[in-house]
Protein backbone atom coordinates (compact mmCIF):
# COMPACT_ATOMS: atom_id res chain seq x y z
CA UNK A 1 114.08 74.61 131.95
CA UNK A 2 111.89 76.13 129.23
CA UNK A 3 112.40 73.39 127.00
CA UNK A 4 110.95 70.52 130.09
CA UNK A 5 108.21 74.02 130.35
CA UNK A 6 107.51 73.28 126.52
CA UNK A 7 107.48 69.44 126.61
CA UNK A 8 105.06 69.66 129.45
CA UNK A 9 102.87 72.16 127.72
CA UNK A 10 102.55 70.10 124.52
CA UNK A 11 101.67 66.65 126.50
CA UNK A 12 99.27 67.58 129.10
CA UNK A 13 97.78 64.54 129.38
CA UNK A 14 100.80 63.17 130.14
CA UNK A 15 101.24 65.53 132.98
CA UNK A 16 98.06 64.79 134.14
CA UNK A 17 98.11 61.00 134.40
CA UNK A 18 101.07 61.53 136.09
CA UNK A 19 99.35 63.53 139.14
CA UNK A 20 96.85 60.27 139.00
CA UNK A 21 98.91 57.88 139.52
CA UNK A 22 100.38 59.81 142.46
CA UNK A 23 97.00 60.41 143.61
CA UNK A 24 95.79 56.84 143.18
CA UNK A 25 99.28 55.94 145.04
CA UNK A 26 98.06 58.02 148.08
CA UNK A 27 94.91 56.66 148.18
CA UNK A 28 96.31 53.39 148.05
CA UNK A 29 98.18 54.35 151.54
CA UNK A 30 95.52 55.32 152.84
CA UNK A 31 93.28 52.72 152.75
CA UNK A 32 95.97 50.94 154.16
CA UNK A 33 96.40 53.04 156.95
CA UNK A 34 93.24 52.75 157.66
CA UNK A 35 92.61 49.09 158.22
CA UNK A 36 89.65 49.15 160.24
CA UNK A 37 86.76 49.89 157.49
CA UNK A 38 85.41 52.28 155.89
CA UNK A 39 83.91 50.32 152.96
CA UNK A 40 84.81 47.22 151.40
CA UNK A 41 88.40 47.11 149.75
CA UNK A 42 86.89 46.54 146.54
CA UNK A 43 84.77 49.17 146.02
CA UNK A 44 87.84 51.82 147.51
CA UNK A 45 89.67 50.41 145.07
CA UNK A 46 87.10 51.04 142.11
CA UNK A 47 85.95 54.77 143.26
CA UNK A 48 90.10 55.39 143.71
CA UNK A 49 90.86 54.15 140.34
CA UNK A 50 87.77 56.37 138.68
CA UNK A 51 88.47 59.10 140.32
CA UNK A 52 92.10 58.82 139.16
CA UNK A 53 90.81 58.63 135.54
CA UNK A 54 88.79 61.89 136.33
CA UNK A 55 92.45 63.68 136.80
CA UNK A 56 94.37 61.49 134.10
CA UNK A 57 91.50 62.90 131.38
CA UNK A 58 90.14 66.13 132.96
CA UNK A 59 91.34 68.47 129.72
CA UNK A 60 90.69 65.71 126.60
CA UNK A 61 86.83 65.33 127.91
CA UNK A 62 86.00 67.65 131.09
CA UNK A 63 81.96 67.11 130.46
CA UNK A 64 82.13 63.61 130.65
CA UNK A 65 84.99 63.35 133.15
CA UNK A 66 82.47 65.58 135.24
CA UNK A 67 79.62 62.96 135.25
CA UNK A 68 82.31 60.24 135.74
CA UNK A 69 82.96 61.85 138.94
CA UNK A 70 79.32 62.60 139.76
CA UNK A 71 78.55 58.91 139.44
CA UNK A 72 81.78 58.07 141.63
CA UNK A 73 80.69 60.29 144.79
CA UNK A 74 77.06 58.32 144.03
CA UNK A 75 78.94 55.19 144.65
CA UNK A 76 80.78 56.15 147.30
CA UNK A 77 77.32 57.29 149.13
CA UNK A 78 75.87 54.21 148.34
CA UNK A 79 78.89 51.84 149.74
CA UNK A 80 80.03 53.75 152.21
CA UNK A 81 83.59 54.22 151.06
CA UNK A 82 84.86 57.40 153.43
CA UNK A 83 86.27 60.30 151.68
CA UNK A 84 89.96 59.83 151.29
CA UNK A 85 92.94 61.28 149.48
CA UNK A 86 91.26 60.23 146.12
CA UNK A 87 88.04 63.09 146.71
CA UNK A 88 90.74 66.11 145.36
CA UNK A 89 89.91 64.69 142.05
CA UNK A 90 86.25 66.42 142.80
CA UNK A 91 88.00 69.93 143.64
CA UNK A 92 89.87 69.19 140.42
CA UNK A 93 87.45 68.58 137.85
CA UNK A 94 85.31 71.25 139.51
CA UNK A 95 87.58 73.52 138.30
CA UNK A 96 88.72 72.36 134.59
CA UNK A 97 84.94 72.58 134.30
CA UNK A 98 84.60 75.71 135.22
CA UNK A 99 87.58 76.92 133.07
CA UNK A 100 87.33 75.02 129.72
CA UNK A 101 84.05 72.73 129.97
CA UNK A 102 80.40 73.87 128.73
CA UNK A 103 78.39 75.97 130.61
CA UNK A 104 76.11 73.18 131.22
CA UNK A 105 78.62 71.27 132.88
CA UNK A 106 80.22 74.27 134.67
CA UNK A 107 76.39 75.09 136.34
CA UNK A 108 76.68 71.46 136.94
CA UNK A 109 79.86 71.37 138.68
CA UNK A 110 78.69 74.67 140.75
CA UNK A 111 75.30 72.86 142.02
CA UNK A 112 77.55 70.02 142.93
CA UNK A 113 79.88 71.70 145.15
CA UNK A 114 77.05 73.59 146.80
CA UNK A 115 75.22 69.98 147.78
CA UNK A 116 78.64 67.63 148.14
CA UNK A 117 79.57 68.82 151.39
CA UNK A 118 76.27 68.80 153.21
CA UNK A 119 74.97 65.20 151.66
CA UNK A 120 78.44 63.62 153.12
CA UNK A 121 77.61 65.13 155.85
CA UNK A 122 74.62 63.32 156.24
CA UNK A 123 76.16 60.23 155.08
CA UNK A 124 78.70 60.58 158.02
CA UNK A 125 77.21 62.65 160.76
CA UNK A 126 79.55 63.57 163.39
CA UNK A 127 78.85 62.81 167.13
CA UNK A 128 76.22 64.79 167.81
CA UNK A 129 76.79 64.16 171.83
CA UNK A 130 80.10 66.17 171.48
CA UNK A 131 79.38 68.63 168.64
CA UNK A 132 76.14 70.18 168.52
CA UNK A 133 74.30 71.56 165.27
CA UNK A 134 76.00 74.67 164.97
CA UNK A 135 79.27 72.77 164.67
CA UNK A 136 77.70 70.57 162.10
CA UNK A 137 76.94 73.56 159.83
CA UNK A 138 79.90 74.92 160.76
CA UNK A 139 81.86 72.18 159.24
CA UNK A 140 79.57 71.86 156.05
CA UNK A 141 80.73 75.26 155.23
CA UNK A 142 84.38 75.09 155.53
CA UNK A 143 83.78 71.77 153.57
CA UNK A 144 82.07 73.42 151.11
CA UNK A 145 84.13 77.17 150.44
CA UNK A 146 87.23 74.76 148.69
CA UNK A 147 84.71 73.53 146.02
CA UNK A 148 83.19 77.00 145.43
CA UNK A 149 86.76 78.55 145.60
CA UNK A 150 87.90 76.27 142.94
CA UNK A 151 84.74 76.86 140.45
CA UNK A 152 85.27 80.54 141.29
CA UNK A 153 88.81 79.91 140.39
CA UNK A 154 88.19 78.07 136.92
CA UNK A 155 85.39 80.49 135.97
CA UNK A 156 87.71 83.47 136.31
CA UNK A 157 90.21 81.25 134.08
CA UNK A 158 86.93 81.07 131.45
CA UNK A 159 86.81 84.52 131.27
CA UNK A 160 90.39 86.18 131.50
CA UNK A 161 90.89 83.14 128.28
CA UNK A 162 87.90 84.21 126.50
CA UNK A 163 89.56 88.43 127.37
CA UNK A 164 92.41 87.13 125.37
CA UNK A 165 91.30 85.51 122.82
CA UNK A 166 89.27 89.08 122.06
CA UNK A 167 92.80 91.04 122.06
CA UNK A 168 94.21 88.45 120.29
CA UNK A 169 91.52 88.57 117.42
CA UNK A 170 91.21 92.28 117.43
CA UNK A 171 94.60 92.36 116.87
CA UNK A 172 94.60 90.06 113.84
CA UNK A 173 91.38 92.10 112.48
CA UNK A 174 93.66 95.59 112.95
CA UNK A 175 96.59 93.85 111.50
CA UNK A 176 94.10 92.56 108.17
CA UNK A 177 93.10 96.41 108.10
CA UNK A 178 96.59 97.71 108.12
CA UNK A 179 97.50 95.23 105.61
CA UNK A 180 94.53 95.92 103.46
CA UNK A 181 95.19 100.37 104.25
CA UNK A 182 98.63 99.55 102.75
CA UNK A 183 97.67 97.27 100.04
CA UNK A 184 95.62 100.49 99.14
CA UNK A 185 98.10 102.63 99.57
CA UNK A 186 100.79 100.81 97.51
CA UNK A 187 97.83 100.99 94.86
CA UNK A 188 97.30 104.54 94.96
CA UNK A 189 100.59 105.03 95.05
CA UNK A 190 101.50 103.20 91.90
CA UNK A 191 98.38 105.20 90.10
CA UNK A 192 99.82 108.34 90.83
CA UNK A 193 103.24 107.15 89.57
CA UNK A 194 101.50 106.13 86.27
CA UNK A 195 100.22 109.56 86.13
CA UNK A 196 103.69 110.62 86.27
CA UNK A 197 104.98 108.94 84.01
CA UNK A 198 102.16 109.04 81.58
CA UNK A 199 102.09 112.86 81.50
CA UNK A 200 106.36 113.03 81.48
CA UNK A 201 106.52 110.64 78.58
CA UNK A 202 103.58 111.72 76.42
CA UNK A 203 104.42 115.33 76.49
CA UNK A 204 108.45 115.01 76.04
CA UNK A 205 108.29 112.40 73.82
CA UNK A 206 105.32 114.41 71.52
CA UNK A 207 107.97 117.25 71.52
CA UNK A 208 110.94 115.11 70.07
CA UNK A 209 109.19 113.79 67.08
CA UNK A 210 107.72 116.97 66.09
CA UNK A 211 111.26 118.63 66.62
CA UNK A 212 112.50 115.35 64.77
CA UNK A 213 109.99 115.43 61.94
CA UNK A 214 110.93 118.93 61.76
CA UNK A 215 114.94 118.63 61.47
CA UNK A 216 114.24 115.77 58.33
CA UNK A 217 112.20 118.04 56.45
CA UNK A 218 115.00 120.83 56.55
CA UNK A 219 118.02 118.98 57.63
CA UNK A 220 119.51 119.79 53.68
CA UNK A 221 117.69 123.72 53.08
CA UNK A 222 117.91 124.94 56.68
CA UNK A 223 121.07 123.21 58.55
CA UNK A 224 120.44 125.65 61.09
CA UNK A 225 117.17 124.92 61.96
CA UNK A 226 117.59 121.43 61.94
CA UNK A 227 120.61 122.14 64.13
CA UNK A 228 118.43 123.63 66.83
CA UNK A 229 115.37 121.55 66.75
CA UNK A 230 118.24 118.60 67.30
CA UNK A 231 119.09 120.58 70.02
CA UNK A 232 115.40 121.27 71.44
CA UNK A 233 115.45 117.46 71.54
CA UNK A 234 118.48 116.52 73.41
CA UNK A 235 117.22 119.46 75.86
CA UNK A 236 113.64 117.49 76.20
CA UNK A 237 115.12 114.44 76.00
CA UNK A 238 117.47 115.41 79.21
CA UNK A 239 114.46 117.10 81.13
CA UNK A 240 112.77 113.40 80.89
CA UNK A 241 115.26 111.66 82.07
CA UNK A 242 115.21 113.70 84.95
CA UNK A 243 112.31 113.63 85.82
CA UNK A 244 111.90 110.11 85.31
CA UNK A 245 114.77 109.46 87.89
CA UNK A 246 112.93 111.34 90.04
CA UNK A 247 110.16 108.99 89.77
CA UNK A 248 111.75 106.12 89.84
CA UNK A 249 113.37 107.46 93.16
CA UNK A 250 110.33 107.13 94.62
CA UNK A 251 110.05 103.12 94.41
CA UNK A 252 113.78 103.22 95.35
CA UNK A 253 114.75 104.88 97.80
CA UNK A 254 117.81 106.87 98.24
CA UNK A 255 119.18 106.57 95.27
CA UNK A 256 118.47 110.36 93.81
CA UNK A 257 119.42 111.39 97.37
CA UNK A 258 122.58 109.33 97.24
CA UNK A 259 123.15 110.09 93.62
CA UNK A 260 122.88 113.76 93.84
CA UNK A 261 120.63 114.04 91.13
CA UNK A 262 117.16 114.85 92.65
CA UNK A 263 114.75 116.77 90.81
CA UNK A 264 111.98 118.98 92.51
CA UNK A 265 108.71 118.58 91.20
CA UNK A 266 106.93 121.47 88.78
CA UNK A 267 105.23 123.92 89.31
CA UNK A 268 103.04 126.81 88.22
CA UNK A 269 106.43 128.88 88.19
CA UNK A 270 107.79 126.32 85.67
CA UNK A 271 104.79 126.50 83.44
CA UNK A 272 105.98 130.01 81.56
CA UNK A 273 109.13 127.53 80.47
CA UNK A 274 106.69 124.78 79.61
CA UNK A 275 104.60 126.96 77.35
CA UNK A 276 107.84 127.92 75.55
CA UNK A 277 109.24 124.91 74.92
CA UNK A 278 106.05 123.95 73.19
CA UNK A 279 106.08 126.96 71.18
CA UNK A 280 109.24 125.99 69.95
CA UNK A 281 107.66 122.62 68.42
CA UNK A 282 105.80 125.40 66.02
CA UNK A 283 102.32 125.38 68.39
CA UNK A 284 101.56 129.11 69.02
CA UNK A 285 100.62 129.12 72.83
CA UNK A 286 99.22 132.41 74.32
CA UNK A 287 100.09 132.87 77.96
CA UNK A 288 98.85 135.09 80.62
CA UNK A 289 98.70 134.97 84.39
CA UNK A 290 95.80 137.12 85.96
CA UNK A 291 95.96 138.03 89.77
CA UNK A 292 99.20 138.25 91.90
CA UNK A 293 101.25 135.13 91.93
CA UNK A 294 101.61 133.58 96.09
CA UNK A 295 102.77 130.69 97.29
CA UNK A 296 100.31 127.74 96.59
CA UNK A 297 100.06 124.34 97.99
CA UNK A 298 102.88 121.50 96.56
CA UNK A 299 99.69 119.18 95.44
CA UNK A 300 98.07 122.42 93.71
CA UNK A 301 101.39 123.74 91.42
CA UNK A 302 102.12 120.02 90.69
CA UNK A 303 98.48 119.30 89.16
CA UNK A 304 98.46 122.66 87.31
CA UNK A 305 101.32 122.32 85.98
CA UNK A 306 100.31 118.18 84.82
CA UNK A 307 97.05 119.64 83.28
CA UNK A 308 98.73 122.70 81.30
CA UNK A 309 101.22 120.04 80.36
CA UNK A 310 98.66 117.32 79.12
CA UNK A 311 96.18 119.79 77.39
CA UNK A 312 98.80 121.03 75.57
CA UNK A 313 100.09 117.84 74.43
CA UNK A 314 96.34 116.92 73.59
CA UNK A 315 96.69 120.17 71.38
CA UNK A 316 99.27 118.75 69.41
CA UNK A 317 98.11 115.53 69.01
CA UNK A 318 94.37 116.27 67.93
CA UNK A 319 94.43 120.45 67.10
CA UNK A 320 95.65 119.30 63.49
CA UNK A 321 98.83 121.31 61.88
CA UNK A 322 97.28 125.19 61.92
CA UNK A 323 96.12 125.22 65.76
CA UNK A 324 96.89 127.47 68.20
CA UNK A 325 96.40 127.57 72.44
CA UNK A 326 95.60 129.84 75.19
CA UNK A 327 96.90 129.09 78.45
CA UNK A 328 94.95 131.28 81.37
CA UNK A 329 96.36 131.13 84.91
CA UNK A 330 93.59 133.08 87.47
CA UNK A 331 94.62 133.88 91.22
CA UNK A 332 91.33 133.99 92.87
CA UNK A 333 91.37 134.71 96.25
CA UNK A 334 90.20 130.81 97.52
CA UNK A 335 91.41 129.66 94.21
CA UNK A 336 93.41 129.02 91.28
CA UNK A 337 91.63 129.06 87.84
CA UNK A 338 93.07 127.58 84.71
CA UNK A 339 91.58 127.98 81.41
CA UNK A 340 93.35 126.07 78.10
CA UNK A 341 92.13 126.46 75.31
CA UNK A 342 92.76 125.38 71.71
CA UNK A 343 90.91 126.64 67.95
CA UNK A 344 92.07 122.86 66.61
CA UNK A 345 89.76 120.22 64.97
CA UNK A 346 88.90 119.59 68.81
CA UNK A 347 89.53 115.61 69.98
CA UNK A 348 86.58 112.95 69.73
CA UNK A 349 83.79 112.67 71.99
CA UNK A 350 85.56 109.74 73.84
CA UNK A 351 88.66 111.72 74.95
CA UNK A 352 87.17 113.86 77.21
CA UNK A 353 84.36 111.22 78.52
CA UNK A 354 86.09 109.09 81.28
CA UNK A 355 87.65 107.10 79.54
CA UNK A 356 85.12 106.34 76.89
CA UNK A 357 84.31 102.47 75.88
CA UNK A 358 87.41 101.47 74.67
CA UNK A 359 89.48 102.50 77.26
CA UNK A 360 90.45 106.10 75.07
CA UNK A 361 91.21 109.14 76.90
CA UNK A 362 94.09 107.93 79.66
CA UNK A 363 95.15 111.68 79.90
CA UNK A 364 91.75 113.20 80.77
CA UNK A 365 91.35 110.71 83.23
CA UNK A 366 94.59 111.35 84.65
CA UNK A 367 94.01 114.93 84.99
CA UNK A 368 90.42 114.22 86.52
CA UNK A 369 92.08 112.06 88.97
CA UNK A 370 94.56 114.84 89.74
CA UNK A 371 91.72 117.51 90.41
CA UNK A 372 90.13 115.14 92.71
CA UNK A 373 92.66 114.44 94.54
CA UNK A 374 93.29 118.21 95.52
CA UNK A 375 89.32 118.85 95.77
CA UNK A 376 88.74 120.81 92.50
CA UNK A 377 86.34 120.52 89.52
CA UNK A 378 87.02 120.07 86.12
CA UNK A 379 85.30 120.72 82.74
CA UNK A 380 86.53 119.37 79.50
CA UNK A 381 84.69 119.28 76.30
CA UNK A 382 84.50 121.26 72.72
CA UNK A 383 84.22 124.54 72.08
CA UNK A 384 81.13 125.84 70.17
CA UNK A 385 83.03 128.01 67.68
CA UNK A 386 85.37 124.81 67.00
CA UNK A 387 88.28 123.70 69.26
CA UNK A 388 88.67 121.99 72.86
CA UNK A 389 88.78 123.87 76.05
CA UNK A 390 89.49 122.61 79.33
CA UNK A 391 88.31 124.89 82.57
CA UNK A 392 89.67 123.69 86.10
CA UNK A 393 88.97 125.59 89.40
CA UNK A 394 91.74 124.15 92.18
CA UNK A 395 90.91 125.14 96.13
CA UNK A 396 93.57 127.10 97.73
CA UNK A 397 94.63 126.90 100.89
CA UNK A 398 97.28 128.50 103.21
CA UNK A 399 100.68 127.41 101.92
CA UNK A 400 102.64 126.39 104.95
């Protein structure tokens, strides 16, 4: 059944010069059945067989099927021919008009139907000796409600279609948003992970060569040293694996869940080990936490611990070999201060720019990024007695 539903829905003509030929078949009875007059036989033939067409092509051209129609009830006022079977074409196109045709042709239509009933009545008046006027009017109205019934009919069509077609397209405009909010999404997403795994790789990595560089330089005088700055770097190199499966967990998911092997993310609690782990590269780091330690925000503890990480890693790279750091952690009470400072060479003017013109600087963008994100400020920039400091103020709020 819903495949002769689909076969009918994809050939509507078809369907429809079906319903003429049946129509024209009726009409053919009954001018047969009525053999004595009503108009010559070959103009009832004519005005059956056009109004036929008006069904077989009402939906490929309803406009000028309309005026085909038109000029068919002229005729048949003109000849004579008496309204037979082959008139419901008129109710028909009336109301494909209304439903799919141009307005023009659908005011058309309507004007039509208001006039059609009351000009055949003219053309055959009813015995006035047995009916009087009141009848007469009577009749032109009943004659005329089908008409206007089916135009009312086809205009509601016109509208509930055109209803539709609005949900229809403000569905495809939300479904273009959501596609674009998750495009955007996938891209901040995939930022952030770059963060990640810019500020894991470039700190962990900066520690293993200097522990590295460090065990060949006394790997034959001082086989213990070298013995423990081989084992500061299987330690680091451990700690980024880690948290590099972490990150990777988050484009697949599951696995560290599956795996066992999840790693939470830092914090400010984990900074105290960060700071010594970079004092064991040889980088003097002075630490102190002002204000009583509470429970901050996830977003807050993971971006201070990402800029203490990267401004310390800066240090190293740019400080030259006799700097030394300050790291200062500062509860406020709608805040958390953090204050790194360095008495190194200091790093170049494009470094702490955003980004600078060729593309320098990916870590103080990062960490601008990060501050952003959580609603804080940022200052970055040389010190005047010689150095680099970096001064971030991140909003607190309550810790749920």
């Amino acid at each position: 059944m819903q495949r002769l539903y689909a076969f009918l829905r994809r050939h509507p003509t078809g369907v429809d010069t079906f319903w003429a030929v049946f129509l024209l078949g009726l009409s053919g009875l009954s001018a047969v059945a009525r053999a004595e007059g009503g108009g010559e036989p070959l103009a009832i033939a004519l005005i059956a067989l056009g109004l036929c067409t008006v069904v077989a092509l009402r939906r490929r051209a309803p406009e000028k099927m309309l005026l085909l129609a038109v000029a068919m009830g002229v005729a048949q006022l003109l000849t004579g021919v008496v309204p037979n079977s082959a008139n419901f074409a008129m109710l028909v196109i009336v109301f494909t008009v209304a439903a799919v045709g141009k307005r023009w042709a659908s005011r058309l239509a309507l004007g039509c139907s208001l006039g059609a009933a009351g000009l055949a009545q003219l053309r055959w008046p009813a015995d006035t000796e047995q009916s009087g006027w009141l009848q007469q009017v009577f009749v032109i109205v009943v004659l005329t409600v089908p008409f206007v019934l089916a135009w009312v009919l086809g205009d509601s069509m016109r509208t509930r279609r055109a209803y539709f077609n609005q949900l229809e397209e403000r569905a495809a405009r939300l479904e273009r948003e959501r596609e674009a909010q998750s495009k955007v999404a996938v891209a901040a997403e995939r930022a952030r992970i770059a963060r990640e795994l810019h500020d894991v790789v470039a700190h962990n990595v900066s520690v293993m060569v200097v522990q590295a560089d460090g065990a060949a330089y006394v790997m034959d005088t001082a086989p213990d040293q070298a013995k423990q700055a081989l084992e500061t770097i299987s330690d680091t190199g451990r700690q980024a694996l880690a948290e590099m499966r972490r990150l990777l967990g988050v484009l697949r998911t599951g696995d560290a869940q599956e795996s066992g092997e999840y790693v939470p993310q830092p914090d400010v609690g984990q900074i105290e080990v960060l700071v010594e782990q970079v004092r064991q590269t040889g980088l003097p780091v002075d630490f102190k936490i002002e204000g009583t330690p509470r429970a901050l925000p996830s977003g807050v503890e993971l971006t201070a611990y990402r800029i203490v990480q990267e401004a310390l890693t800066n240090t190293r790279k740019h400080g030259g070999p006799d700097a030394g750091a300050s790291v200062r952690l500062v509860y406020f009470d709608d805040g958390l201060g953090l204050l790194i400072e360095d008495d190194g060479r200091g790093a170049s003017h494009e470094m702490y720019e955003d980004g600078g013109a060729d593309g320098a600087g990916h870590g103080m963008i990062g960490m601008r990024e990060r501050v952003g994100m959580v609603g804080g400020t940022l200052d970055a920039g040389p010190r005047p007695g010689g150095g680099f400091r970096i001064s971030v103020l991140l909003p607190l709020k309550p810790a749920h």
